[in-house]
C-alpha atoms as a PDB file:
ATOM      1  CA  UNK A   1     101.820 -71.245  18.111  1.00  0.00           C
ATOM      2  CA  UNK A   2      99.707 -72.881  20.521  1.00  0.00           C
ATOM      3  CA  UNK A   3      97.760 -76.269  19.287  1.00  0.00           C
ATOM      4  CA  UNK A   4      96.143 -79.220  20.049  1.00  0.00           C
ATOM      5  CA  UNK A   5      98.030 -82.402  20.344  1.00  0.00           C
ATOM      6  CA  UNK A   6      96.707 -86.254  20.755  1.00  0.00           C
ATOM      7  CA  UNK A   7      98.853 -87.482  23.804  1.00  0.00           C
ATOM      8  CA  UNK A   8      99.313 -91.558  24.774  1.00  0.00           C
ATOM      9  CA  UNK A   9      97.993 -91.838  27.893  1.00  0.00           C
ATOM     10  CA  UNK A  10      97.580 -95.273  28.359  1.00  0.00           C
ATOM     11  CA  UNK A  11      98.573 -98.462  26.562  1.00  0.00           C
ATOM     12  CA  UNK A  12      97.511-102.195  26.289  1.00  0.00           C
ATOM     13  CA  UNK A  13      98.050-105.486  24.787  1.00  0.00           C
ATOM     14  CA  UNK A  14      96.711-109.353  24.773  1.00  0.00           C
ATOM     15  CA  UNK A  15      98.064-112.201  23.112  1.00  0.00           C
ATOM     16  CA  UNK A  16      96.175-115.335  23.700  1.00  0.00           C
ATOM     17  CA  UNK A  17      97.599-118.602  25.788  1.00  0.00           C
ATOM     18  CA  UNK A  18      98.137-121.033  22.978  1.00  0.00           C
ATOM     19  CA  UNK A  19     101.584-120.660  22.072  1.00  0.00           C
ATOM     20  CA  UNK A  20     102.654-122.434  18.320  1.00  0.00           C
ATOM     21  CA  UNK A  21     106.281-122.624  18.241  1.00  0.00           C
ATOM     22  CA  UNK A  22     108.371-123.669  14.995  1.00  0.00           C
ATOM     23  CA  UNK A  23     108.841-127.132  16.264  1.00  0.00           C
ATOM     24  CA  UNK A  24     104.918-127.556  16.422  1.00  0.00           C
ATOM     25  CA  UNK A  25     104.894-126.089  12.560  1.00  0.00           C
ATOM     26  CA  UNK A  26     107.413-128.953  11.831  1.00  0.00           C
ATOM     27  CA  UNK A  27     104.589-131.739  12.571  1.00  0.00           C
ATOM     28  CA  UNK A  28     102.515-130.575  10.540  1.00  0.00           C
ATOM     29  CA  UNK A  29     104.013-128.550   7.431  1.00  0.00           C
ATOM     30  CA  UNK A  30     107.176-129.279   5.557  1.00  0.00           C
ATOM     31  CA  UNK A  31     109.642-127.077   7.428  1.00  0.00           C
ATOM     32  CA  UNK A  32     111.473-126.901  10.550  1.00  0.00           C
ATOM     33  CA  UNK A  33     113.088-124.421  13.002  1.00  0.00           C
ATOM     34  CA  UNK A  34     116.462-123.550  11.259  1.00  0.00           C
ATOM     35  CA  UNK A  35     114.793-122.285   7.948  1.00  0.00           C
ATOM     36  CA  UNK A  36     112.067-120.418  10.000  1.00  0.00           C
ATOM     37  CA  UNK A  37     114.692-118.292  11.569  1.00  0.00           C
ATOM     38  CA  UNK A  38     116.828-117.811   9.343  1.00  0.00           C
ATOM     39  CA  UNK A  39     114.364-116.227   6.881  1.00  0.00           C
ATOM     40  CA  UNK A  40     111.887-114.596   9.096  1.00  0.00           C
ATOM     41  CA  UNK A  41     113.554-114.118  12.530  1.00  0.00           C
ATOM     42  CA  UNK A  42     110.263-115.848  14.190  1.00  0.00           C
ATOM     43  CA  UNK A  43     110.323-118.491  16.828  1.00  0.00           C
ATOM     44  CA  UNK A  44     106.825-118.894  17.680  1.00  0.00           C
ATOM     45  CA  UNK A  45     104.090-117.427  17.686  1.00  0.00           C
ATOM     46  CA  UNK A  46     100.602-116.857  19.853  1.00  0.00           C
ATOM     47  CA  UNK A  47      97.370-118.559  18.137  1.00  0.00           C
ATOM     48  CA  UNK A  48      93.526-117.878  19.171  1.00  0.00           C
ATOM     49  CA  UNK A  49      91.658-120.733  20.870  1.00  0.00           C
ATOM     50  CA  UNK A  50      88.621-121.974  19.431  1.00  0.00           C
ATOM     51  CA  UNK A  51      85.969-119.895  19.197  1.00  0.00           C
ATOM     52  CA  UNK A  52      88.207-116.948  20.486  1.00  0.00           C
ATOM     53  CA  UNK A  53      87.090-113.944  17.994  1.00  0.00           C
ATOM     54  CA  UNK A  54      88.982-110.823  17.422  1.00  0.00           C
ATOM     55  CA  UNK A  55      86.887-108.770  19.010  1.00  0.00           C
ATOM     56  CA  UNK A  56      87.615-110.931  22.315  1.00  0.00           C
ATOM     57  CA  UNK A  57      91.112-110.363  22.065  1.00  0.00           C
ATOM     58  CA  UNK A  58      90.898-106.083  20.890  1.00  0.00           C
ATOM     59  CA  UNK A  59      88.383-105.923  23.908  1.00  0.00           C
ATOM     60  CA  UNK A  60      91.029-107.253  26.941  1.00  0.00           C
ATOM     61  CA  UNK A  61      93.714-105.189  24.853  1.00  0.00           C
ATOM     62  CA  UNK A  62      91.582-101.858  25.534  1.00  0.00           C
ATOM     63  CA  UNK A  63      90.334-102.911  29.094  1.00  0.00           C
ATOM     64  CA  UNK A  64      94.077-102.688  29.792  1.00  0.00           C
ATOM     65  CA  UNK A  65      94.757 -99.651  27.769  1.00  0.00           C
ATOM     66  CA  UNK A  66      91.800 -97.755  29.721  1.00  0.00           C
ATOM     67  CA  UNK A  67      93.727 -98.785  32.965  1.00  0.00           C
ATOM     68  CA  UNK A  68      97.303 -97.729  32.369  1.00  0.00           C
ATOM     69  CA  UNK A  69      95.139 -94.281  31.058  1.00  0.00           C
ATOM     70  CA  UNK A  70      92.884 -94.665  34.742  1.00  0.00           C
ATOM     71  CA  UNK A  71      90.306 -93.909  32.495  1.00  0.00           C
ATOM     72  CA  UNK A  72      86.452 -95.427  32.345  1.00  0.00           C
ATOM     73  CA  UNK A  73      85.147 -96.421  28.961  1.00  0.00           C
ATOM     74  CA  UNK A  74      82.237 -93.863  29.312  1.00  0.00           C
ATOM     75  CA  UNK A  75      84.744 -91.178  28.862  1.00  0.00           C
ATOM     76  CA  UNK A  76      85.715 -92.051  25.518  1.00  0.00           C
ATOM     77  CA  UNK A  77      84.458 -90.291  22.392  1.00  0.00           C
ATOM     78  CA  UNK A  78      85.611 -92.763  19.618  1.00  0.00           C
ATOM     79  CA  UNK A  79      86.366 -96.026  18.952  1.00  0.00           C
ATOM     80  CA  UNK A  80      89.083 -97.183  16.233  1.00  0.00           C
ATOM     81  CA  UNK A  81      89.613-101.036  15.883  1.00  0.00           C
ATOM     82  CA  UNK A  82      92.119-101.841  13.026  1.00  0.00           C
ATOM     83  CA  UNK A  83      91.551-105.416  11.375  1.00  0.00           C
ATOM     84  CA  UNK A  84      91.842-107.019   8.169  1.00  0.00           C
ATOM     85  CA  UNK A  85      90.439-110.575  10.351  1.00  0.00           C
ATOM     86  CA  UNK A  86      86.874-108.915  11.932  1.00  0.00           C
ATOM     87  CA  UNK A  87      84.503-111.667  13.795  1.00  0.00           C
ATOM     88  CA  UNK A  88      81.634-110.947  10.749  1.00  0.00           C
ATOM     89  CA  UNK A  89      81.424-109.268   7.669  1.00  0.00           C
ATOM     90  CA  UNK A  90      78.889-106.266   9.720  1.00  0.00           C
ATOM     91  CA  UNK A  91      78.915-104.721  11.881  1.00  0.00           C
ATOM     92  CA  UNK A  92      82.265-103.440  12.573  1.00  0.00           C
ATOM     93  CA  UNK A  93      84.299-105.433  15.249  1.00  0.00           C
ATOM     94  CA  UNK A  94      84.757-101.786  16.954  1.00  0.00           C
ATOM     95  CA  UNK A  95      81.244-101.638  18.162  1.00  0.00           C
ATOM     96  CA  UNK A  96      81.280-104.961  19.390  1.00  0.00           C
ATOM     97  CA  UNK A  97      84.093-103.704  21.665  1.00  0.00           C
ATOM     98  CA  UNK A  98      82.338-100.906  22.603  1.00  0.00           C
ATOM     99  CA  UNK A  99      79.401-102.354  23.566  1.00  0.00           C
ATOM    100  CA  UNK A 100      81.081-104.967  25.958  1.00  0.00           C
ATOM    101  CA  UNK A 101      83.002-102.128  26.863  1.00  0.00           C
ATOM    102  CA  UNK A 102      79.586-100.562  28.300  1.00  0.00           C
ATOM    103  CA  UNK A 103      80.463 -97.503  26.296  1.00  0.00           C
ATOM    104  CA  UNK A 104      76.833 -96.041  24.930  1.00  0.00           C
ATOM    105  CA  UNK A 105      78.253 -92.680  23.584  1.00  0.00           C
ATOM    106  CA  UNK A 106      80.284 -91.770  20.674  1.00  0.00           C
ATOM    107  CA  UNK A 107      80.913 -93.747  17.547  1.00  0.00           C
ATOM    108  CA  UNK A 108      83.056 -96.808  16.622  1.00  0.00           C
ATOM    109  CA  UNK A 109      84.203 -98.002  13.742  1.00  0.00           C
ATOM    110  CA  UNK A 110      86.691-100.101  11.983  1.00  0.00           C
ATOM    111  CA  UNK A 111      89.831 -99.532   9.665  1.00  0.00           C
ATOM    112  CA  UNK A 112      91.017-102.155   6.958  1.00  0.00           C
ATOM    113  CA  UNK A 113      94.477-101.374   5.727  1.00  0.00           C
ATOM    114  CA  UNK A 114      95.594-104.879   6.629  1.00  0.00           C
ATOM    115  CA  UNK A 115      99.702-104.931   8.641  1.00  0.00           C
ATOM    116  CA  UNK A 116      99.347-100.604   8.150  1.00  0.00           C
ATOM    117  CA  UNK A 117      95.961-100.542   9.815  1.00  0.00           C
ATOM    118  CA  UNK A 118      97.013 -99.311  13.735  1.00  0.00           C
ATOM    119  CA  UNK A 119      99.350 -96.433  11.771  1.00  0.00           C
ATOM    120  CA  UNK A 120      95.764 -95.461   9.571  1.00  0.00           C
ATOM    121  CA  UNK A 121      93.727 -95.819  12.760  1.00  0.00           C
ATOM    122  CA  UNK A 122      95.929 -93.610  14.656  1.00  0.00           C
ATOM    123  CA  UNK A 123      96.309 -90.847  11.834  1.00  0.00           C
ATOM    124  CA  UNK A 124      92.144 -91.037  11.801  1.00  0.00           C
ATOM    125  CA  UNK A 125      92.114 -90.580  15.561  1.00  0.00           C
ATOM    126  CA  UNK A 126      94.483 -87.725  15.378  1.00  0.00           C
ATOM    127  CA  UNK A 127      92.689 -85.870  13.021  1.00  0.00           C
ATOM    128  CA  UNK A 128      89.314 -86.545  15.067  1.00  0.00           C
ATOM    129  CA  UNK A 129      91.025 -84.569  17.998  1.00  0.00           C
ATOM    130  CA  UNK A 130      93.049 -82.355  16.343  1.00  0.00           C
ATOM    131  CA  UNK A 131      89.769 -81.067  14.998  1.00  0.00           C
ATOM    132  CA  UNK A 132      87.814 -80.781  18.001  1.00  0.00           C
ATOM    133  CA  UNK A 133      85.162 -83.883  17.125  1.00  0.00           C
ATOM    134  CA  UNK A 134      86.584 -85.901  19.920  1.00  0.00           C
ATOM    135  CA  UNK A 135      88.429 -85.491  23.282  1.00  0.00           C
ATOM    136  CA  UNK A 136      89.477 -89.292  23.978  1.00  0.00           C
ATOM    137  CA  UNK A 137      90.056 -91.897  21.550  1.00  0.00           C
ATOM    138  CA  UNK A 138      90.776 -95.774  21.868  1.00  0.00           C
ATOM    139  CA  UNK A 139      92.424 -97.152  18.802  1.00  0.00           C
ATOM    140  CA  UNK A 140      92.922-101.069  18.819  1.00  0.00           C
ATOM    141  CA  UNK A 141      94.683-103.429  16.257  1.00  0.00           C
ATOM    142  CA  UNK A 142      93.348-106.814  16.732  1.00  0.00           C
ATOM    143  CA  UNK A 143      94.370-109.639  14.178  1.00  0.00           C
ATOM    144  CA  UNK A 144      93.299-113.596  14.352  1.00  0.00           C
ATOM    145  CA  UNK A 145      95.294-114.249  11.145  1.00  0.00           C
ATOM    146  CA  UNK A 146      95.519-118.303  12.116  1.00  0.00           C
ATOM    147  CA  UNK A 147      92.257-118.105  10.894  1.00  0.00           C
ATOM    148  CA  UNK A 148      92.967-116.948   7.441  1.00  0.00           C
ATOM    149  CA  UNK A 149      96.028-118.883   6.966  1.00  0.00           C
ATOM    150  CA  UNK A 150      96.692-122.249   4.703  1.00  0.00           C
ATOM    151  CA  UNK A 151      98.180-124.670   6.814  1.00  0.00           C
ATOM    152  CA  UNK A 152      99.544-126.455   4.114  1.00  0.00           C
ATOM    153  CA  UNK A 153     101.975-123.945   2.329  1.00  0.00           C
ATOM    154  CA  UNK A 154     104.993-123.281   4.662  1.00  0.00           C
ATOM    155  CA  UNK A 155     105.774-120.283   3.224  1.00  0.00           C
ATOM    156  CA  UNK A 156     102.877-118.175   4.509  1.00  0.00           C
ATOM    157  CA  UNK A 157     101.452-120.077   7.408  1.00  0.00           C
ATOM    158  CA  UNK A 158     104.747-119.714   9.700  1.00  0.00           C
ATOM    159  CA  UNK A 159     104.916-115.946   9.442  1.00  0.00           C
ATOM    160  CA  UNK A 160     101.669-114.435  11.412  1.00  0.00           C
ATOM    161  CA  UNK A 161     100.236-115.008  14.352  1.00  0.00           C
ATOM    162  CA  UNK A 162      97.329-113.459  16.785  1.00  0.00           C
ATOM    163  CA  UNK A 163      97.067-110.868  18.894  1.00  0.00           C
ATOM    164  CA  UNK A 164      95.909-107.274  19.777  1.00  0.00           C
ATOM    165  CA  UNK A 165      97.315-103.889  21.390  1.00  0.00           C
ATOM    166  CA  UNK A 166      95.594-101.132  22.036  1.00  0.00           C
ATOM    167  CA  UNK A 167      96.639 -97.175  22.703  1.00  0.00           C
ATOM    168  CA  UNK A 168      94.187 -94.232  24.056  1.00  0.00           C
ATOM    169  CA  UNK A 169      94.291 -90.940  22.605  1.00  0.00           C
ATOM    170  CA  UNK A 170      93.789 -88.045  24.600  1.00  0.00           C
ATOM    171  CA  UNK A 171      93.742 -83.961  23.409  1.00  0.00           C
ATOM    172  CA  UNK A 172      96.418 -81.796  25.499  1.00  0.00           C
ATOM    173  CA  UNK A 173      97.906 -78.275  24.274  1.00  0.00           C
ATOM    174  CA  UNK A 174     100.802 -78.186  22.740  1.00  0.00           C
ATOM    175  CA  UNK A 175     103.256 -75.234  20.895  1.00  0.00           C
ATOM    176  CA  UNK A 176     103.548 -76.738  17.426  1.00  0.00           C
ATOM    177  CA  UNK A 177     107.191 -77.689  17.593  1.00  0.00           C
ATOM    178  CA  UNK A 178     108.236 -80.750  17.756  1.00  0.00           C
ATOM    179  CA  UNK A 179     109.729 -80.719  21.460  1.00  0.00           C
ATOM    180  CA  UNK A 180     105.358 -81.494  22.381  1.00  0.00           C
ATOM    181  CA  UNK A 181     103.781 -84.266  23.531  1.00  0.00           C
ATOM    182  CA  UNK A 182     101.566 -86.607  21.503  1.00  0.00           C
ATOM    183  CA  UNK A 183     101.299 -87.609  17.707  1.00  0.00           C
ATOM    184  CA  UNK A 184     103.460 -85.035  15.676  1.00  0.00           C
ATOM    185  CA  UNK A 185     102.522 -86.480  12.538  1.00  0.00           C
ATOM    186  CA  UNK A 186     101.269 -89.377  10.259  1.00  0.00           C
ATOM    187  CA  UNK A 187     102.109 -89.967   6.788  1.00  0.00           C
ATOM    188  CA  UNK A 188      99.645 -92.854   4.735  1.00  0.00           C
ATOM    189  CA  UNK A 189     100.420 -94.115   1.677  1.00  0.00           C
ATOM    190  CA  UNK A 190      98.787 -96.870  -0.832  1.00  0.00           C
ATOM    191  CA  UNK A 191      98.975 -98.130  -4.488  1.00  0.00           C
ATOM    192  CA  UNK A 192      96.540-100.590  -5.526  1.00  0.00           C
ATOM    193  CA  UNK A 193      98.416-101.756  -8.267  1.00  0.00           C
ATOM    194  CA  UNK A 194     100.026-104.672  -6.117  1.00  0.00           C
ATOM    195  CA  UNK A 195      97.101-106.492  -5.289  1.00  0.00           C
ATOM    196  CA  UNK A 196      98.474-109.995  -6.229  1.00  0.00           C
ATOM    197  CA  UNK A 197     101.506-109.101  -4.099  1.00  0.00           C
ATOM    198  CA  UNK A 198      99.422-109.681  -0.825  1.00  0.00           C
ATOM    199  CA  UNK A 199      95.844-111.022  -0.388  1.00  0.00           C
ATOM    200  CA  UNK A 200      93.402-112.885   0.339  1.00  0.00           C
ATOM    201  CA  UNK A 201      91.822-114.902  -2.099  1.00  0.00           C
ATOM    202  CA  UNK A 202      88.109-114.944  -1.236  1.00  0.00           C
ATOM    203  CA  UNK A 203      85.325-112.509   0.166  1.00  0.00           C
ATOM    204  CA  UNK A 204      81.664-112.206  -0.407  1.00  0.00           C
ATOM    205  CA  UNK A 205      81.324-110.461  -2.936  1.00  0.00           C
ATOM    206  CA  UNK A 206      84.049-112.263  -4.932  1.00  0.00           C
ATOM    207  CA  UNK A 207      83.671-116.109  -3.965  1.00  0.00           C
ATOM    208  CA  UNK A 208      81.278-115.891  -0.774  1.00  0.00           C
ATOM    209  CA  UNK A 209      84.606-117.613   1.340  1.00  0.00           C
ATOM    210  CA  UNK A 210      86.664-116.348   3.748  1.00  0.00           C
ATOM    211  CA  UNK A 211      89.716-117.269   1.710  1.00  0.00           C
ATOM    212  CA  UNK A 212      93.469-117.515   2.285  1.00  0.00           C
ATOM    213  CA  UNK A 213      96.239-115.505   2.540  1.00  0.00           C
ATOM    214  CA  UNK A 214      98.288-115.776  -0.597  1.00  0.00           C
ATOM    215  CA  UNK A 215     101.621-113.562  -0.648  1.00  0.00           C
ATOM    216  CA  UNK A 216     104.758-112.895  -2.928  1.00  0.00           C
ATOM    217  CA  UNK A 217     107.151-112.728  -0.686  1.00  0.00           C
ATOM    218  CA  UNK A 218     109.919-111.335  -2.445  1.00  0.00           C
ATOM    219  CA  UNK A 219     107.905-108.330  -4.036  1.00  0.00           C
ATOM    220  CA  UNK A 220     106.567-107.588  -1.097  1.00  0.00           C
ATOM    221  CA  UNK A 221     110.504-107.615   0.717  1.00  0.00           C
ATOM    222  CA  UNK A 222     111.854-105.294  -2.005  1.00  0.00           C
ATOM    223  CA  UNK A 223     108.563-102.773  -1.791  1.00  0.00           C
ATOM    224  CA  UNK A 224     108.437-103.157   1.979  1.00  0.00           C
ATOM    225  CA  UNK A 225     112.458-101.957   2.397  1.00  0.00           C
ATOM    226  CA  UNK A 226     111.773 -99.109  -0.182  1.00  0.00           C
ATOM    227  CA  UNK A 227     108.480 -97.656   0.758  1.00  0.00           C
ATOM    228  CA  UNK A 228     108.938 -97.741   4.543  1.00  0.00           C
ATOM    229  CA  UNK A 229     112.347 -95.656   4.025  1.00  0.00           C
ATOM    230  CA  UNK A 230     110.462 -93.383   1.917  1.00  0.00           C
ATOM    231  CA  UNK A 231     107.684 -93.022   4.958  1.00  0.00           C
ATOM    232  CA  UNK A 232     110.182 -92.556   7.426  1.00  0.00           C
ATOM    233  CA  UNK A 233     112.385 -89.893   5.232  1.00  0.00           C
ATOM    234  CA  UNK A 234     108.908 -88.034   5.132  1.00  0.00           C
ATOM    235  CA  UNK A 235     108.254 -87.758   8.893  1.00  0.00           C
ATOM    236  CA  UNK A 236     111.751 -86.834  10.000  1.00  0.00           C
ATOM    237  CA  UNK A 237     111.499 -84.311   7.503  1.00  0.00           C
ATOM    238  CA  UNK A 238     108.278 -82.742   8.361  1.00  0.00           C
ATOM    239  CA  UNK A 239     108.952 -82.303  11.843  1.00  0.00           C
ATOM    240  CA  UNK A 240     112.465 -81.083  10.583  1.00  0.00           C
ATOM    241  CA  UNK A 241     114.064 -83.416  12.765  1.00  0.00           C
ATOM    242  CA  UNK A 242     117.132 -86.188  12.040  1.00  0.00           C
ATOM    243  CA  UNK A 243     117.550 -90.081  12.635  1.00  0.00           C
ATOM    244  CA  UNK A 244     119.895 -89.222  15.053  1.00  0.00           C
ATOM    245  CA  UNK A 245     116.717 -87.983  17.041  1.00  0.00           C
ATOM    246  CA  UNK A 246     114.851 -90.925  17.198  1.00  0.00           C
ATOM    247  CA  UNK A 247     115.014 -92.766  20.809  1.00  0.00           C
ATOM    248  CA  UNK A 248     113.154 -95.579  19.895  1.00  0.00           C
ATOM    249  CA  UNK A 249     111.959 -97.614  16.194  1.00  0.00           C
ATOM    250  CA  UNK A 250     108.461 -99.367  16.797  1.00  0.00           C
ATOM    251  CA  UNK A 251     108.103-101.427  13.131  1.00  0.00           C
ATOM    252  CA  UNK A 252     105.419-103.337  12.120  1.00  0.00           C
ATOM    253  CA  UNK A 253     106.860-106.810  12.586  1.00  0.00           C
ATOM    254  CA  UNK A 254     107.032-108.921   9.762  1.00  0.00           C
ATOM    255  CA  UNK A 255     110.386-109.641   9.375  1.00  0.00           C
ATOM    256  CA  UNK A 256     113.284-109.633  11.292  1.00  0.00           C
ATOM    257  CA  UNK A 257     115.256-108.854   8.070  1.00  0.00           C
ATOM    258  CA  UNK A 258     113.538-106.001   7.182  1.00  0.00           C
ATOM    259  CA  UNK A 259     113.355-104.512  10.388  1.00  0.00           C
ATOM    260  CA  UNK A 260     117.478-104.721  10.524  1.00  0.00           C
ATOM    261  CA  UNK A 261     117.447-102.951   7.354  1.00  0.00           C
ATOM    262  CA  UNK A 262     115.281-100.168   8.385  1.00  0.00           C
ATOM    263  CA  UNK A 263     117.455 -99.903  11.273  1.00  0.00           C
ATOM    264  CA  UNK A 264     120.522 -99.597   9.275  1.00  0.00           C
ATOM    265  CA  UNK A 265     119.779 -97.263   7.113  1.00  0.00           C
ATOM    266  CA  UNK A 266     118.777 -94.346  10.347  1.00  0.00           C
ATOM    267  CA  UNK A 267     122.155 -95.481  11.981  1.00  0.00           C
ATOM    268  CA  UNK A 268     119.676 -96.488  14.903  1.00  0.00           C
ATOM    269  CA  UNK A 269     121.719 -99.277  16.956  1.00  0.00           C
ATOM    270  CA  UNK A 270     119.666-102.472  17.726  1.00  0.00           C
ATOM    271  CA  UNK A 271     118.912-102.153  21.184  1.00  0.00           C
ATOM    272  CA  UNK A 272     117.035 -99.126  20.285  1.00  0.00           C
ATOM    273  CA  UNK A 273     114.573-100.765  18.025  1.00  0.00           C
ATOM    274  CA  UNK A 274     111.640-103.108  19.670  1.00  0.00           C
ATOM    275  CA  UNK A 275     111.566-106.182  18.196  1.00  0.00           C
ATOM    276  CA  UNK A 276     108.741-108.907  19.128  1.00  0.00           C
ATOM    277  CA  UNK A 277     108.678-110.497  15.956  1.00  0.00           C
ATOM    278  CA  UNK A 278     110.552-113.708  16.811  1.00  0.00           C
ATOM    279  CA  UNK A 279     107.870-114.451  19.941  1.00  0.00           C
ATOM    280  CA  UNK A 280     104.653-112.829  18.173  1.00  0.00           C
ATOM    281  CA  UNK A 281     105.550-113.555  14.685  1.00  0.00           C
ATOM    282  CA  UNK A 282     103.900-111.101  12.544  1.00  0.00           C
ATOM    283  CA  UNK A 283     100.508-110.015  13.689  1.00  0.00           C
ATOM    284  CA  UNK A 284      99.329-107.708  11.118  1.00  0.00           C
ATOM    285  CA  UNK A 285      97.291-104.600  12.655  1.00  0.00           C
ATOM    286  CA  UNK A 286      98.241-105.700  16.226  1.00  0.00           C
ATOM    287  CA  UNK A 287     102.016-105.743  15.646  1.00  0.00           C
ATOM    288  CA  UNK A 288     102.713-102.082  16.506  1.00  0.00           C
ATOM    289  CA  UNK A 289     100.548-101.343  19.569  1.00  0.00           C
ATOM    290  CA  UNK A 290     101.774-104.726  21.056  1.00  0.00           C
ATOM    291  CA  UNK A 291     105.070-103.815  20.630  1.00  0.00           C
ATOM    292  CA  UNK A 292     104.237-100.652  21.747  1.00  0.00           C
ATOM    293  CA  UNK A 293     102.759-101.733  24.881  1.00  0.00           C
ATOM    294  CA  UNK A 294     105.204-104.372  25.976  1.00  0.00           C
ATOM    295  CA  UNK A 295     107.650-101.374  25.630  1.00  0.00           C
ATOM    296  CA  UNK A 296     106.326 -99.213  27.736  1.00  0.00           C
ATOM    297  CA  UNK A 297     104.979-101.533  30.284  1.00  0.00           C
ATOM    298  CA  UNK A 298     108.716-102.636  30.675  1.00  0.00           C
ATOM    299  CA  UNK A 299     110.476 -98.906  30.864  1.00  0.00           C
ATOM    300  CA  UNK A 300     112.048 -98.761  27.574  1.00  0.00           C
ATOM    301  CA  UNK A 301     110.044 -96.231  26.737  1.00  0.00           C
ATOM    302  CA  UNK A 302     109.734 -93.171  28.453  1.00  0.00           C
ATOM    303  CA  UNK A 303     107.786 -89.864  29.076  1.00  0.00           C
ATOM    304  CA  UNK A 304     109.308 -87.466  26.493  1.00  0.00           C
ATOM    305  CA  UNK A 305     110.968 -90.391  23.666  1.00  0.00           C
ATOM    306  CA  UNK A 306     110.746 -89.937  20.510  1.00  0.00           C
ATOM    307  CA  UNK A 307     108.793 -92.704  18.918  1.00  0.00           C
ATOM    308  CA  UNK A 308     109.582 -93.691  14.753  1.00  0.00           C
ATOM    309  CA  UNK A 309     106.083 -96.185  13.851  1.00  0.00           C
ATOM    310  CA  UNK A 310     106.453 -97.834  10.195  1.00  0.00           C
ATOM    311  CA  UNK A 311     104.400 -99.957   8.584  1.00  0.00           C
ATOM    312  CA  UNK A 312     103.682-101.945   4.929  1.00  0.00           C
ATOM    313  CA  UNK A 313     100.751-104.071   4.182  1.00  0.00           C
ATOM    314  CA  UNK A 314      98.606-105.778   1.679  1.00  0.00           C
ATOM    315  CA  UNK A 315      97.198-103.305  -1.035  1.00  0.00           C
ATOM    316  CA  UNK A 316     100.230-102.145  -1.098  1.00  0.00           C
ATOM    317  CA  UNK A 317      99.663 -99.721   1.761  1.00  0.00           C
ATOM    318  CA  UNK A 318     102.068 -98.516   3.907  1.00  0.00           C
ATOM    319  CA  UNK A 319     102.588 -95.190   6.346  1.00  0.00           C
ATOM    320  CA  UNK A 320     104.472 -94.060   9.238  1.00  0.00           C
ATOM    321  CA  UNK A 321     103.693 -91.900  12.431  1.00  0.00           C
ATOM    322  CA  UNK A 322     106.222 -89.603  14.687  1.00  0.00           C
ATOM    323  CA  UNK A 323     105.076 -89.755  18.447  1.00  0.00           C
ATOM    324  CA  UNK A 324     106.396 -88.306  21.852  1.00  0.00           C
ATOM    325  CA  UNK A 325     105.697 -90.064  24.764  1.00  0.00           C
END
């Protein structure tokens, strides 16, 4: 049966010049390189310059995006910009973007579902144009977590860096199996009930702050292994399609650990999982569509792959997303 399908046609990513690397973390926390990788899989990571906003990094992300897709920004419909780190409380960091952008149609907004906020902007996008209320859509995840971060506790500060990616969205026909093109489906997930797990502890309504990123880390390993599998178990089977099918993993990258577990348990041999945690560190929203891009920009990825997204963050929430390129 004949359908609509949201097709990548264009991909982009920015990370910004300053590079921290664990020896840098060294001067100035209690830690040093060995115990960084060996828990986290992380190197170093990419970290804004002063008064670089997120909205400066998500906007050279899309510019880049818009040229792989040879596309204008006045020929966009929507804007999605997933961020849990947004240069001001209002407006939303999307319509920033799209007005440097010189877009003056169509709507923009943000999403805020923290490291599983590019797989929720995409599903949102999906639905937009499986639906007929847009044509083209630009979905961004742009993070500037160093701002968010306490430099003195070692256990959260060495694990996230900055950056942004960016994918456009475009309706094309399709047959409803899952040989087509485009997004094939997105699964979202949350439970509120692990709060304390992963947060931030400030905002304006709570203590008027910005706050700082306070995690758990072992609850949120154990969830993160668990729900993820659960995610990706979902997609497979609602496409009615097998691990074995999967050319290529795209995780959120948080961990290095948890990433090789995912990959275990699909059979899925390394080299067929993109990993940029250990030079981007974990980037929250941005993680996916950078790895994305630096993926495809390099030939790993090709026209008809099929592409496995999973993603946990704070909430809990956590989804996953089945693409061919």
């Amino acid at each position: 049966m004949a359908c609509t399908r949201s097709r990548v046609v264009g991909q982009g990513s920015y990370l910004p010049e300053k590079i921290l690397t664990n020896a840098d973390l060294a001067r100035i926390v209690d830690t040093d390189d060995a115990w960084i990788r060996q828990r986290t899989g992380i190197t170093q990571r990419h970290i804004a310059a002063e008064g670089e906003k997120t909205s400066d990094l998500g906007l050279e992300s899309a510019r880049r995006a818009l040229a792989a897709a040879g596309l204008k920004a006045e020929e966009l419909d929507l804007i999605i910009c997933a961020t849990a780190t947004p240069d001001e409380t209002f407006p939303a960091t999307a319509t920033t973007i799209q007005a440097r952008l010189g877009m003056t149609r169509g709507a923009a907004f943000d999403v805020q579902a923290v490291c599983s906020g590019f797989v929720y902007g995409l599903s949102i996008a999906d639905s937009f144009i499986r639906s007929g209320q847009a044509r083209t859509v630009l979905v961004i995840g742009a993070e500037t977590f160093s701002r968010i971060l306490d430099w003195t506790d070692r256990t959260t500060c060495v694990l996230f860096g900055d950056g942004a990616g960016a994918v456009v969205l475009r309706a094309d026909s399709g047959r409803g199996t899952a040989d087509d093109r485009g997004v094939l489906s997105t699964h979202l997930y949350s439970d509120g009930n692990h709060h304390d797990a992963l947060y931030v502890d400030g905002g304006p309504s709570s203590t008027r702050t910005v706050g700082h990123l306070r995690m758990q880390g072992r609850e949120v390993f154990r969830h993160a292994v668990v729900r993820m599998a659960e995610a990706i178990d979902t997609a497979l089977e609602t496409n009615g399609l097998t691990p074995g099918d999967i050319d290529w993993m795209v995780p959120h990258q948080a961990n290095a650990r948890i990433i090789e577990a995912m990959a275990k348990r699909l059979n899925l041999p390394q080299d067929r999982v993109v990993l940029t945690v250990d030079r981007h560190a974990n980037t929250s929203a941005a993680s996916i569509p950078l790895a994305l891009a630096e993926a495809a920009d390099d030939g790993r990825i090709g026209d008809g792959d099929l592409v496995l997204m999973e993603a946990m963050g704070g909430g809990f929430t956590w989804g996953s997303a089945l693409v061919r390129w």
